[in-house]
Protein backbone atom coordinates (compact mmCIF):
# COMPACT_ATOMS: atom_id res chain seq x y z
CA UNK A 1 156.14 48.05 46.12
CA UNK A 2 157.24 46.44 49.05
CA UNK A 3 153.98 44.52 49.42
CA UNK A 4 153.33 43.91 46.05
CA UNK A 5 153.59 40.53 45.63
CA UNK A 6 151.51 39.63 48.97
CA UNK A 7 149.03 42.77 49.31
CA UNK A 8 146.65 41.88 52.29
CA UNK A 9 143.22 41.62 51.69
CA UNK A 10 141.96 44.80 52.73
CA UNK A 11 144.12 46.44 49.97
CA UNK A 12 141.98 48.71 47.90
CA UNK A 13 143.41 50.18 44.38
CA UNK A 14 141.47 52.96 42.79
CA UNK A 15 143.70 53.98 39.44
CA UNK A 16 147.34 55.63 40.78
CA UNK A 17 146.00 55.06 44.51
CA UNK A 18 146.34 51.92 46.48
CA UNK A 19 144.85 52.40 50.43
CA UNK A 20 146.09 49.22 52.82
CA UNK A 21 147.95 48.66 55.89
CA UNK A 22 151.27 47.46 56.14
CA UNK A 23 154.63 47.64 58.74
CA UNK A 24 157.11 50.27 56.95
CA UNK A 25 160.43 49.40 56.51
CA UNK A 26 163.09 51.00 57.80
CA UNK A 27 165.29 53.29 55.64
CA UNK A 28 169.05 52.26 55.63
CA UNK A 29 171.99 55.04 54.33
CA UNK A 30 174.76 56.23 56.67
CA UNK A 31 174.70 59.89 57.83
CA UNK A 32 176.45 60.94 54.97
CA UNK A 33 174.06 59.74 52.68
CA UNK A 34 171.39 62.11 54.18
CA UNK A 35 170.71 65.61 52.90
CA UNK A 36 169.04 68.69 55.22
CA UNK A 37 168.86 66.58 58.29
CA UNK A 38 171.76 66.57 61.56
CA UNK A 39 170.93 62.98 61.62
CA UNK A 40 169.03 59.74 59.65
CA UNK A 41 165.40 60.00 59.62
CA UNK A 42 163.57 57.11 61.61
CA UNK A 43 159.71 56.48 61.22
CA UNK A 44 158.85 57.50 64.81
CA UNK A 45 155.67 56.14 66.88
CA UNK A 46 152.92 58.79 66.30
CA UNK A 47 154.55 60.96 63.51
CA UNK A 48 152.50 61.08 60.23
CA UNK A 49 155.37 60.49 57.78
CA UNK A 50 155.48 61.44 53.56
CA UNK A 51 157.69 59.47 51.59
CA UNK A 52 158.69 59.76 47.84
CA UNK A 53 160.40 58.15 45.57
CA UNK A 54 162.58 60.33 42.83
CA UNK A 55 165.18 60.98 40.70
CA UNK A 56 165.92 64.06 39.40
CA UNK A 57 166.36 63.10 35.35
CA UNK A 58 162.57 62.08 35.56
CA UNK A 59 160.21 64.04 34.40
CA UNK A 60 157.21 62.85 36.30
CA UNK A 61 159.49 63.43 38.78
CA UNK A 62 160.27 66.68 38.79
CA UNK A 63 156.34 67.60 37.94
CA UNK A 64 155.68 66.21 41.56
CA UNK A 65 158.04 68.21 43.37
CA UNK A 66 155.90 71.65 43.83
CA UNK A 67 153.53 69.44 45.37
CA UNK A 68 155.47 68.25 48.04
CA UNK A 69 156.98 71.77 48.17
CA UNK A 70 153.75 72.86 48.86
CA UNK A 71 153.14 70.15 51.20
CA UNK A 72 155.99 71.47 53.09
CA UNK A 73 154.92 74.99 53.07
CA UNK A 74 151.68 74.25 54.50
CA UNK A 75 152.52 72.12 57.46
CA UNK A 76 155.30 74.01 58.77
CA UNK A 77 153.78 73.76 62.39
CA UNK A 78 153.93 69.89 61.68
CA UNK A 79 156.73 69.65 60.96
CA UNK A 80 158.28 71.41 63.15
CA UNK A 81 156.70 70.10 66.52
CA UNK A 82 157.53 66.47 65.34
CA UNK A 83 154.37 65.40 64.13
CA UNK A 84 154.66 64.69 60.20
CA UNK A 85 157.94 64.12 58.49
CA UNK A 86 158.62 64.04 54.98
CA UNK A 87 161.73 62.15 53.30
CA UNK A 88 162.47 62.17 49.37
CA UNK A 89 164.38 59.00 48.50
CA UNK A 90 166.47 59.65 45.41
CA UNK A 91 166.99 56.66 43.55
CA UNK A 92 169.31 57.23 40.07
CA UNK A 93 167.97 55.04 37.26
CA UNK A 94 170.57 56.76 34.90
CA UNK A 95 174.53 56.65 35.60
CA UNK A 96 175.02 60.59 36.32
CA UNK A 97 171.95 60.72 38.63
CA UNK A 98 174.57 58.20 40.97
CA UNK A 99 176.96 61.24 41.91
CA UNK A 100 176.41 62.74 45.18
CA UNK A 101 177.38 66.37 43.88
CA UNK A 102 174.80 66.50 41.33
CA UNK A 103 172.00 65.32 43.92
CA UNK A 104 173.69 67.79 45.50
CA UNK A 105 173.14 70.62 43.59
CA UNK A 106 169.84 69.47 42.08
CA UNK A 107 168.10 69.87 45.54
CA UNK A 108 169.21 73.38 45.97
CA UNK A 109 168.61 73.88 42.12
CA UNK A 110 164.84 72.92 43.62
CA UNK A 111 165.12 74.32 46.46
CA UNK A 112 164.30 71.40 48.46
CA UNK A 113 164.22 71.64 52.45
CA UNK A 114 162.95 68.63 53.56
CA UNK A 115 165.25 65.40 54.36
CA UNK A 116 166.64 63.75 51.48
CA UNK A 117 168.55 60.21 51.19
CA UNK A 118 170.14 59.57 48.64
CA UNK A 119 170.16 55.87 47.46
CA UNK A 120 172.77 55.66 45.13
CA UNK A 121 173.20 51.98 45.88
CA UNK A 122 169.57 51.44 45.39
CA UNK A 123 169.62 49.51 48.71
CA UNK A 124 165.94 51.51 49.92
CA UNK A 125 164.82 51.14 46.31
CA UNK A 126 165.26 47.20 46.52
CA UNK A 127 164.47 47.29 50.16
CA UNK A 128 160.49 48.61 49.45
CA UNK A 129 160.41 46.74 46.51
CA UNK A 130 160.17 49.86 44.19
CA UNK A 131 159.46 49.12 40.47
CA UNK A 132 158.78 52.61 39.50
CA UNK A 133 159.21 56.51 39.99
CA UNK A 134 157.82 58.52 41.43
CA UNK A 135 155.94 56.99 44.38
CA UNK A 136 154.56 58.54 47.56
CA UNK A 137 153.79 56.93 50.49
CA UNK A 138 151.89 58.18 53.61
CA UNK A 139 153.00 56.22 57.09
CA UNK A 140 150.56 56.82 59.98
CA UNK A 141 151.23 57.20 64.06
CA UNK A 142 151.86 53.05 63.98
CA UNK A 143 154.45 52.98 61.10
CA UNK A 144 152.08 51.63 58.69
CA UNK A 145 152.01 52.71 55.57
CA UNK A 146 148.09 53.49 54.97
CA UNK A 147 148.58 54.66 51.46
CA UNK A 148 150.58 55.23 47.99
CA UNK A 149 150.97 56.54 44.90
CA UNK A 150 152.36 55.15 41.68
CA UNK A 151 153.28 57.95 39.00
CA UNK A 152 152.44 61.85 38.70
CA UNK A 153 150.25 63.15 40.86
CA UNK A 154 148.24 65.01 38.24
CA UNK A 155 149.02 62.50 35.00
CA UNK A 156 145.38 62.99 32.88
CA UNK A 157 143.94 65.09 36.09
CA UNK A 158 144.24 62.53 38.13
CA UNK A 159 144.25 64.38 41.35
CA UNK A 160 146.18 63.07 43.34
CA UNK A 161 147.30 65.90 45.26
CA UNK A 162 143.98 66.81 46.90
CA UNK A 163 143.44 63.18 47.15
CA UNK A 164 146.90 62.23 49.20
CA UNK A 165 146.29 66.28 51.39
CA UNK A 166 142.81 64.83 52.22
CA UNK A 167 144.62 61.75 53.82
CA UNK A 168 147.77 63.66 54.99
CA UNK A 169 144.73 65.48 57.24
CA UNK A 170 143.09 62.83 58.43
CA UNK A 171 146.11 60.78 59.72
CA UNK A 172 147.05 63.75 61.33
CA UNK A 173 144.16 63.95 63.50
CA UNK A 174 143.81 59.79 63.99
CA UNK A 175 144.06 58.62 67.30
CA UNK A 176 147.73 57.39 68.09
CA UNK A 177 150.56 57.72 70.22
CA UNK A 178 151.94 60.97 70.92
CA UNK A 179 154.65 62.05 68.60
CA UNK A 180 158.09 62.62 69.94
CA UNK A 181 158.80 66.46 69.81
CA UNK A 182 162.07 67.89 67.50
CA UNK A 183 164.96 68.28 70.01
């Protein structure tokens, strides 16, 4: 990860999960890199923000997206009223997952909603220092990311589903600044 080679000392790794704080980098893609969005999507002061790492060829992958479907589902007033923001970063690691059109149709295939950037120059993936997919990370109010997520959610039961919803909740309801409503 981004931080992987300097992790601060209050890093804390317990198997998939790794719980720290550290600045988020920005995300970099023109507006025509961006699916489901009018316009890029910034990490905003006081928005709780979920961000994964995918491609669609991987299988761990695709296991992971009903659970950020469902993440979506449930915090519809969230999201909506500015307050969490989820981004999937798709990141080819095979030759045909680098056309537009078939990232394209593979998040209506999925029936994705949320904002997607698509990173066929692997400029995010080299920018967070990504070494694997799929990742998750969850940014709090300060644009720090608190927490992530190497691999499958639920590889060997691992749950990490309830673990990250459990988290998604309480940065929610941390003290911050206000978040920024939708226009």
């Amino acid at each position: 990860m981004f931080f992987r080679r300097q992790e601060p000392a209050a890093t804390k790794r317990d198997g998939h999960l790794v719980t720290l704080i550290h600045p988020v980098p920005t995300l970099t893609g023109t507006k025509s890199d961006w699916l489901n969005t009018e316009k890029p999507i910034t990490f905003a002061s006081g928005s709780v923000s979920i961000v994964h790492f995918w491609t669609f060829g991987c299988i761990n992958c695709k296991r992971n997206l009903p659970h950020y479907q469902s993440w979506w589902s449930a915090y519809r007033k969230e999201f909506s009223d500015g307050r969490l923001q989820m981004v999937g970063v798709h990141t080819p690691e095979l030759e045909d997952e680098r056309k537009f059109e078939r990232v394209v149709a593979e998040v209506k295939k999925n029936k994705i909603e949320y904002s997607v950037l698509v990173d066929a120059k692997e400029e995010n993936w080299k920018r967070w220092q990504q070494s694997m997919w799929p990742t998750v990370y969850l940014i709090d109010k300060h644009q720090r990311v608190r927490y992530y997520w190497n691999g499958e959610l639920e590889w060997q039961g691992a749950g990490g589903y309830k673990k990250l919803t459990r988290f998604i909740e309480e940065l929610l309801i941390e003290k911050g600044p206000p978040a920024k409503p939708k226009p």
